[in-house]
Structures are given as structure tokens and as C-alpha cells.
Protein backbone atom coordinates (compact mmCIF):
# COMPACT_ATOMS: atom_id res chain seq x y z
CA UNK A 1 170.28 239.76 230.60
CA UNK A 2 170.78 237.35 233.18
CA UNK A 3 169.69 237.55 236.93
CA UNK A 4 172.29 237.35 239.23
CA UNK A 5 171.83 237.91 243.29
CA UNK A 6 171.11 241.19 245.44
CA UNK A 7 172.93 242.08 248.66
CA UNK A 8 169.40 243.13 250.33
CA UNK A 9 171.90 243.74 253.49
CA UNK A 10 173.92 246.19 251.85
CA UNK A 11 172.56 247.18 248.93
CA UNK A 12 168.93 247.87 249.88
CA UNK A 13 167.99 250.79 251.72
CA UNK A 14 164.80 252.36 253.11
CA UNK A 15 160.97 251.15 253.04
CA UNK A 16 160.51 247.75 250.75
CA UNK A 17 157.16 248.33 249.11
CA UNK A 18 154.70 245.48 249.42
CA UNK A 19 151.75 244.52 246.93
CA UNK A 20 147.93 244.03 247.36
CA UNK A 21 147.53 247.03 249.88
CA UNK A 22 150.22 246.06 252.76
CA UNK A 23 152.61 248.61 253.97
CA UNK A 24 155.92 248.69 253.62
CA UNK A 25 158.24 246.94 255.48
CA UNK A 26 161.22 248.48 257.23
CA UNK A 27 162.18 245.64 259.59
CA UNK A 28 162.07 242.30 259.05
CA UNK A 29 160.72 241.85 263.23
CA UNK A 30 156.71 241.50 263.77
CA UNK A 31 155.67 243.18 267.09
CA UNK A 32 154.88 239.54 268.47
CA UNK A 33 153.43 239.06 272.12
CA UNK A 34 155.90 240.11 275.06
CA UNK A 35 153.76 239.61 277.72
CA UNK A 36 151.42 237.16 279.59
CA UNK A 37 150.52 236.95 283.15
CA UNK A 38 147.92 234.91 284.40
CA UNK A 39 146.31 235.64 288.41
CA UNK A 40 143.76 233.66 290.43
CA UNK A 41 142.36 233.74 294.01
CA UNK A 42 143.60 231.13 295.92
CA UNK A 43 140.73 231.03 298.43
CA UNK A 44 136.98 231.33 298.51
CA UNK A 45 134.89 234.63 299.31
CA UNK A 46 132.01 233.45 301.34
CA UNK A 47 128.97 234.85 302.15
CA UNK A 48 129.26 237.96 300.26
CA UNK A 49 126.50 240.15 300.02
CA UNK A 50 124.66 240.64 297.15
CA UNK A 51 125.77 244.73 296.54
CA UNK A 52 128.98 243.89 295.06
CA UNK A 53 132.99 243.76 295.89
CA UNK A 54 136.20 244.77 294.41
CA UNK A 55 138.63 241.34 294.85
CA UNK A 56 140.81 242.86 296.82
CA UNK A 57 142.70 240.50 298.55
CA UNK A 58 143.87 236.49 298.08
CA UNK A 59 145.58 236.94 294.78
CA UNK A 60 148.37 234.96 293.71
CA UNK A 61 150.04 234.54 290.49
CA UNK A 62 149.54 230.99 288.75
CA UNK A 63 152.38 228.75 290.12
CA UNK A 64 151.48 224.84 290.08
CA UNK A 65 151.09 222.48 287.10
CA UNK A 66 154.18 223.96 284.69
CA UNK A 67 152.55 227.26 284.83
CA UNK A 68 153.94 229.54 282.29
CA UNK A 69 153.75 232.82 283.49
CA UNK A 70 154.81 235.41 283.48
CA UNK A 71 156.03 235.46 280.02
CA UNK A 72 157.85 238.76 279.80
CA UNK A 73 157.62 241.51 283.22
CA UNK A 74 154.30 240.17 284.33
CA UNK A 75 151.62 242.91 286.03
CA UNK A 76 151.57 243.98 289.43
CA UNK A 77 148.70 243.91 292.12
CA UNK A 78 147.65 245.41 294.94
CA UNK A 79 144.24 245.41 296.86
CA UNK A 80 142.94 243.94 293.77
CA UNK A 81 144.37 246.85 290.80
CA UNK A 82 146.47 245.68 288.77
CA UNK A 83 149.05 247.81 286.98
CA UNK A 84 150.32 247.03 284.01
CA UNK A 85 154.60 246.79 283.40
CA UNK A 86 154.48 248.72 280.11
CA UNK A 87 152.02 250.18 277.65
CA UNK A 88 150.34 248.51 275.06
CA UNK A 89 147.37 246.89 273.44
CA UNK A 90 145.87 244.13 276.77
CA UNK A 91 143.86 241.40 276.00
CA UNK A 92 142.01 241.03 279.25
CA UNK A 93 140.01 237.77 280.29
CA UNK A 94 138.04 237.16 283.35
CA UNK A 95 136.47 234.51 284.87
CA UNK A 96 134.34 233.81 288.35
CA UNK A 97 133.59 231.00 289.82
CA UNK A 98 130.48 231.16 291.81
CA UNK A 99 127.64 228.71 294.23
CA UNK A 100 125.02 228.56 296.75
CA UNK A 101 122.36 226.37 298.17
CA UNK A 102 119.98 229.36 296.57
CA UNK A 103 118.61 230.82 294.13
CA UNK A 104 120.03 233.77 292.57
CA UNK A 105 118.34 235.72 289.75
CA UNK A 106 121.55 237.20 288.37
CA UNK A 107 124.90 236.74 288.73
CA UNK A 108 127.15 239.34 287.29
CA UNK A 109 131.54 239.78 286.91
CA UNK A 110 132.32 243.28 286.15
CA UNK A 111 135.73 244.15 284.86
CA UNK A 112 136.40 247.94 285.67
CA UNK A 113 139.00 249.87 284.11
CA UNK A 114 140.23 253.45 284.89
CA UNK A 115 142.18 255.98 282.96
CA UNK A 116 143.04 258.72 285.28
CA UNK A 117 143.97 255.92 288.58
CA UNK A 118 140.37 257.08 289.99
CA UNK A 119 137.30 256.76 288.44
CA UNK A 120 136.26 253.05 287.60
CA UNK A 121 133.65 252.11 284.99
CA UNK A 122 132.56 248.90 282.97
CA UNK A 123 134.11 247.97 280.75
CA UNK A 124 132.77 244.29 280.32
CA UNK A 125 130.55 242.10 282.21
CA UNK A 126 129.87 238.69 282.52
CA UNK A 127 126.63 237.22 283.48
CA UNK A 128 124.85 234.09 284.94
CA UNK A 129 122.10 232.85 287.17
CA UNK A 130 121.70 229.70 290.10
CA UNK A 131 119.01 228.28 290.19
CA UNK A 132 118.55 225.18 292.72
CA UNK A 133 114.54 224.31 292.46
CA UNK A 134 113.38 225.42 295.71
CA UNK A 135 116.16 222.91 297.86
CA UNK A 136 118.69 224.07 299.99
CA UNK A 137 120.34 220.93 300.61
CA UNK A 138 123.20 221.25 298.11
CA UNK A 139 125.02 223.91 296.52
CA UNK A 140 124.51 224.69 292.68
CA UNK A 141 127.50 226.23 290.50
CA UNK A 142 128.21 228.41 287.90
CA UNK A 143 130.52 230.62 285.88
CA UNK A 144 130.72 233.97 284.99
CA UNK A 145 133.01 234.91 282.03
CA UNK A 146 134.44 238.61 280.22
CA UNK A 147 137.15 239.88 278.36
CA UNK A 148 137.99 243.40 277.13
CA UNK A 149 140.91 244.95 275.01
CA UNK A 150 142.13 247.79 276.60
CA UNK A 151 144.47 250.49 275.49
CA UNK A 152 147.03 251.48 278.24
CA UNK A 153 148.73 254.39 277.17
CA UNK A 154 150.29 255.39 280.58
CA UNK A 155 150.32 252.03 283.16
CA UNK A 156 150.29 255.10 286.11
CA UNK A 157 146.75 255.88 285.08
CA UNK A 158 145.07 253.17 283.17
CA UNK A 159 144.24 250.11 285.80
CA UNK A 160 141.76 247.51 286.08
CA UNK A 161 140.14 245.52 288.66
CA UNK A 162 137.46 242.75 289.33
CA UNK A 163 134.13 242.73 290.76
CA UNK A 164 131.21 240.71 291.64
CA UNK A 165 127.69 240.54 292.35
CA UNK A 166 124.30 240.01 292.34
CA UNK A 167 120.99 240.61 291.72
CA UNK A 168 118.97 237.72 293.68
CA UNK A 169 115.56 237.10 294.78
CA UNK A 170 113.98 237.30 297.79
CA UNK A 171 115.46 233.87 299.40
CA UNK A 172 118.86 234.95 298.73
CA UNK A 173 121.02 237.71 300.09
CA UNK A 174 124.84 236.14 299.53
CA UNK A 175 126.98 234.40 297.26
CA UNK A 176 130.11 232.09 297.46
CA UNK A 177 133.34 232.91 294.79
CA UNK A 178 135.14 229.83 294.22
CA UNK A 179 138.85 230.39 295.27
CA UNK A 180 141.53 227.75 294.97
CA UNK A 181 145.37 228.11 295.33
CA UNK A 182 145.96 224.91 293.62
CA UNK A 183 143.44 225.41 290.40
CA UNK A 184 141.85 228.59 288.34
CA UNK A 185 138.79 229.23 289.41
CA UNK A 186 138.06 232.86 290.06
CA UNK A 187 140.59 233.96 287.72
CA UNK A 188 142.51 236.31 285.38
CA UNK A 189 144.55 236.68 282.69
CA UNK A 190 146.69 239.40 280.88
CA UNK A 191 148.17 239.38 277.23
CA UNK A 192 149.78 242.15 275.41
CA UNK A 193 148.96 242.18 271.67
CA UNK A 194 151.14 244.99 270.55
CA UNK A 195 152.28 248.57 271.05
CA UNK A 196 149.85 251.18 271.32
């Protein structure tokens, strides 16, 4: 019997079965990225004590060199939250920018997320250390990196913010966070992966 051709848009109907342990298919669409934002601070923090902050302020979304964000309804921030535009699976990177003319024993970025628009925790932390040898006639700098996949299942409730600081020894008592409106320093970015 010879094979001849199948209308798979008329003819074919429900769930195609795939082999090897897939599922089956019932759209020919992947649930590809929608979303990426990308947010920086566009000026330094100075002199910050060693106790810890919440960015709160200086924010801007990336805008200079062909940026290419936001791809899709970016996120919204305010006092340092962010909100997210719709749930979803977030890939969440982080990065600080930090230096002093001292030494510092630990330098530590905290990304906190909530899930009732309230109480904060870690949920990953990035850490570091200066160390200058005993000068204070230049500044020495480092960076401070984290990233966390978090599952927003209602963006009124499930936020995230930034924070930094240390834990220094006894010369030191305040740091500097690299801020530039221009470049990403103190930075981060937002990418949906897929639906919840």
C-alpha cells in the first residue's frame, strides 16, 4: 500500500504522542522567554555603614549602549522592590560593585524575596572581601555576585529587593557601592523562564 500525505491540520485531532518519555504535544508553540528587564544604580552609595541597606533609591532602567530592555512589560520599582508584571518562573541575577581605602573582612549582597509583600528573607547571597595591605592611600575593588530562581505566583505578594553589607574589621566601619548611570555596576537583572 502506498503512503500518500496527512492533513495534520484537519485531520489530526487531540494530544500527538511522543517517544522516549516526552509528553505529548498539543501545540506546536514552546513557552519561550517573554520577559527581560535589566536595572542598575546610576550613582554611588558612599560611606555606608557596615549594618546593611535596602537600595532604595537611584535606580534606573538600562538605557545607553543599544540596551535591550525591556523585552516584553518590564518590572516595576519603587524604594528599591521590585514587582514583577506577571507571574512566572524569574531568573534573578545580582551584582554589587563595591571599594574602600580599607580593609573589610566580608563583603556580602543579599537578595531578599517576600511572599506575603512583608516579611523579607535570603534568598541568595553573594560574598567578597577588600583587602588593601595596611595603606589607605588608594581604594581597592571588588564584586559581589547572586542569582536565585524564584517562583512568583501572585506579583502583589511575591517581591524582591537588594541589600548590602558588611562584616569588617576593626579599621573599617563603611563601604562605597559603585553606581554609574552610564555603565552596570551595582546591578540587576530579571528573566522569565516560563509559566508557573
Amino acid at each position: 500500500m502506498a503512503l500518500s500525505k496527512i492533513d495534520v491540520a484537519n485531520m489530526v485531532t487531540g494530544a500527538t504522542p511522543v517517544a522516549n518519555g516526552g509528553t505529548a504535544l498539543t501545540s506546536g508553540f514552546v513557552n519561550g522567554i517573554t520577559m527581560v528587564d535589566q536595572w542598575r544604580i546610576t550613582s554611588t552609595y558612599a560611606d555606608q555603614e557596615d549594618d546593611g541597606f535596602v537600595f532604595t533609591s537611584n535606580w534606573e532602567r538600562v538605557d545607553t549602549d543599544s540596551d535591550g530592555v525591556p523585552i516584553g512589560t518590564g518590572m516595576s520599582e519603587s524604594s528599591g522592590i521590585f514587582t514583577f508584571p506577571s507571574t512566572g518562573i524569574y531568573l534573578i541575577e545580582a551584582r554589587m560593585v563595591i571599594y574602600d581605602d580599607r580593609s573589610h573582612a566580608v563583603c556580602i549582597l543579599d537578595l531578599e524575596t517576600t511572599t506575603d509583600n512583608s516579611s523579607y528573607g535570603d534568598a541568595a547571597q553573594g560574598r567578597t572581601f577588600l583587602e588593601n595591605g595596611g595603606s589607605t592611600s588608594y581604594n581597592v575593588f571588588s564584586s559581589a555576585v547572586c542569582s536565585h530562581v524564584f517562583d512568583v505566583t501572585n506579583v502583589t505578594t511575591h517581591k524582591v529587593r537588594m541589600v548590602g553589607r558588611t562584616q569588617s574589621n576593626e579599621t573599617a566601619d563603611s563601604l562605597n557601592y559603585q553606581g554609574d548611570t552610564n555603565l552596570n555596576y551595582t546591578s540587576i537583572k530579571f528573566t522569565r523562564l516560563g509559566d508557573t
